[in-house]
C-alpha atoms as a PDB file:
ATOM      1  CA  UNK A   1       4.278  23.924  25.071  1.00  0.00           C
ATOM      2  CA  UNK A   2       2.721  22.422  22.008  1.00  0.00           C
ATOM      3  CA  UNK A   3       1.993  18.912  21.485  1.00  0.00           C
ATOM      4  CA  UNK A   4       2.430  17.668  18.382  1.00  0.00           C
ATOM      5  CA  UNK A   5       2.711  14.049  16.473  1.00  0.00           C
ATOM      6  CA  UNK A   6       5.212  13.758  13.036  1.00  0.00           C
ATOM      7  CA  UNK A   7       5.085  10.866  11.085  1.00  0.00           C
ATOM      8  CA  UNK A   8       6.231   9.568   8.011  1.00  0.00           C
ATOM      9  CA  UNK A   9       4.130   8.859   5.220  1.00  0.00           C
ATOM     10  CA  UNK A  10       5.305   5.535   4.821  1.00  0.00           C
ATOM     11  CA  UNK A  11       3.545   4.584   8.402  1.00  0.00           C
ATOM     12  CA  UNK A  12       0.313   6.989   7.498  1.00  0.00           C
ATOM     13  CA  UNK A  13       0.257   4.498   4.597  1.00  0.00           C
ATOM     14  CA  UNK A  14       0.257   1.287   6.489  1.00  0.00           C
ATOM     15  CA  UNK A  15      -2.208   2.535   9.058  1.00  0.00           C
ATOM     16  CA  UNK A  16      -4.788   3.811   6.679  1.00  0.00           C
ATOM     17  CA  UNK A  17      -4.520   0.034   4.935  1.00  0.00           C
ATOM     18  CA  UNK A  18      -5.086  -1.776   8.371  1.00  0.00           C
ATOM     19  CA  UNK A  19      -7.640   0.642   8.947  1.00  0.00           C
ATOM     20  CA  UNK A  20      -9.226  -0.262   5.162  1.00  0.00           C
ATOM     21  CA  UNK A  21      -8.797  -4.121   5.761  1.00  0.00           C
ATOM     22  CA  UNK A  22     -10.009  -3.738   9.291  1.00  0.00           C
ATOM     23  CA  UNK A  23     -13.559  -2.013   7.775  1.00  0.00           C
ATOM     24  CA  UNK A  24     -14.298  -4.221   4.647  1.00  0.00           C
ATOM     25  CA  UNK A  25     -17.121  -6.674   4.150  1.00  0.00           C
ATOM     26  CA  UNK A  26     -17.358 -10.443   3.761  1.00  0.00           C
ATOM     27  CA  UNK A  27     -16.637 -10.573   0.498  1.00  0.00           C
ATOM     28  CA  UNK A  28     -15.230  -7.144  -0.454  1.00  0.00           C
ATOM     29  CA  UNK A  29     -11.702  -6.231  -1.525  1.00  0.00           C
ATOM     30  CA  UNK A  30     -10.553  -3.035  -1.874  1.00  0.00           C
ATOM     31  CA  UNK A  31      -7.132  -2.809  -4.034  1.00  0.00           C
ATOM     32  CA  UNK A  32      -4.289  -1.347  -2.584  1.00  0.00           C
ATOM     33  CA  UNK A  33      -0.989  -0.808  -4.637  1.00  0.00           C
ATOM     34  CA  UNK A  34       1.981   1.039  -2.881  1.00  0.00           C
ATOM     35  CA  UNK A  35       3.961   3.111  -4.840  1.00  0.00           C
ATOM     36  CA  UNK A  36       6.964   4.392  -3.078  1.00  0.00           C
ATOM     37  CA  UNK A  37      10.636   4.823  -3.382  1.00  0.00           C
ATOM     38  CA  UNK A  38      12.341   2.465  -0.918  1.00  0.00           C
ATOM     39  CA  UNK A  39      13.926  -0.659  -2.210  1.00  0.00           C
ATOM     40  CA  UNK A  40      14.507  -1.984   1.267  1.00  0.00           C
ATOM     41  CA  UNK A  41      12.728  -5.482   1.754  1.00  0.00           C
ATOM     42  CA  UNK A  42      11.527  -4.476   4.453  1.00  0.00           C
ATOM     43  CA  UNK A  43       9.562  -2.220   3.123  1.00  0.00           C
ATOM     44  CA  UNK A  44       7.652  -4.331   0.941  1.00  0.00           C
ATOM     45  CA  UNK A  45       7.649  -7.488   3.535  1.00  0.00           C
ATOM     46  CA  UNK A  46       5.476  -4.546   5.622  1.00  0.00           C
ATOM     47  CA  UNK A  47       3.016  -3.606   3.034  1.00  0.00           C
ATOM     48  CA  UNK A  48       1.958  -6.784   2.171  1.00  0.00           C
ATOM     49  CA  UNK A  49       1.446  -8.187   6.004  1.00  0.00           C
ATOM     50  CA  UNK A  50      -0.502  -4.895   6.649  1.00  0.00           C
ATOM     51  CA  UNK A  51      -2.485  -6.083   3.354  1.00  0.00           C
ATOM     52  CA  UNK A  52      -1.725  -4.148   0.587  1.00  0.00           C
ATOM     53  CA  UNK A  53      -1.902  -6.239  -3.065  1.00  0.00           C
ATOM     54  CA  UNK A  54       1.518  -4.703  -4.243  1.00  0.00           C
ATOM     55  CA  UNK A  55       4.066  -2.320  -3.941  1.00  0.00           C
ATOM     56  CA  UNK A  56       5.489  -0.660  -6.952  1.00  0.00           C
ATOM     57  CA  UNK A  57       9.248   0.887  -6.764  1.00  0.00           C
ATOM     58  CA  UNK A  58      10.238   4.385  -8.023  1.00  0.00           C
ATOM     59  CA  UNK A  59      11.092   5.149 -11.051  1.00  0.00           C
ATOM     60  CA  UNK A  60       8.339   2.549 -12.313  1.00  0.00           C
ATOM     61  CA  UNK A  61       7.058   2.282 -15.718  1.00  0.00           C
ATOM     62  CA  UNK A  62       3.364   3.082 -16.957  1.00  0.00           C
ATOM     63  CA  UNK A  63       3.325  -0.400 -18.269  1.00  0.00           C
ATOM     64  CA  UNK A  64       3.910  -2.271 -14.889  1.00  0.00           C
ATOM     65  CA  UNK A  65       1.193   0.615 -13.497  1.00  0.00           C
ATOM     66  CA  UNK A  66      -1.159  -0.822 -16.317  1.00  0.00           C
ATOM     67  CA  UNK A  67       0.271  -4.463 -15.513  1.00  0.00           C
ATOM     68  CA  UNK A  68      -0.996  -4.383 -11.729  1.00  0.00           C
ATOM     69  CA  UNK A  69      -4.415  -2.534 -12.149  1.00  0.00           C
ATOM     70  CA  UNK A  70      -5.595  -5.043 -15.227  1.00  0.00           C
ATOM     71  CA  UNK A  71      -4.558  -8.130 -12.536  1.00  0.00           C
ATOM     72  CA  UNK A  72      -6.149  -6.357  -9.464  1.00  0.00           C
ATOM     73  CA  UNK A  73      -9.113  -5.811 -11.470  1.00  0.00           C
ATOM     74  CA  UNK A  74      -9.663  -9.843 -12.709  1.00  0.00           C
ATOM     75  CA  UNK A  75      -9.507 -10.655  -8.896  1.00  0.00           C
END
């Protein structure tokens, strides 16, 4: 018998970000953007309490990319 642990990468995602959050410095802010295809709220009420900036849906345009990195990078 093997052991084994699948996950999805959706909660790979929100674990490395807790993880990220968990490890910064006063003062430090490391930008996270999600970029997935789910369109449930629920998905995007979860990556912003595990601290991501912003979650971009599938199909998304280069503009809104552009949009969300030029207002991540004033912060």
């Amino acid at each position: 018998m093997v052991e084994t642990t699948l996950t999805n990468i959706e909660t790979v995602s929100l674990e490395a970000t807790q993880i990220i959050r968990s490890k910064e410095q006063e003062g430090e802010h490391i930008p996270i953007v999600a970029l997935t295809a789910q369109t449930r709220k629920g998905t995007l009420v979860s990556c912003l309490a595990v601290g991501m900036d912003d979650v971009l849906v599938k199909p998304t345009r280069l503009e809104k990319i552009q949009q969300v990195i030029e207002l991540l990078c004033r912060n």
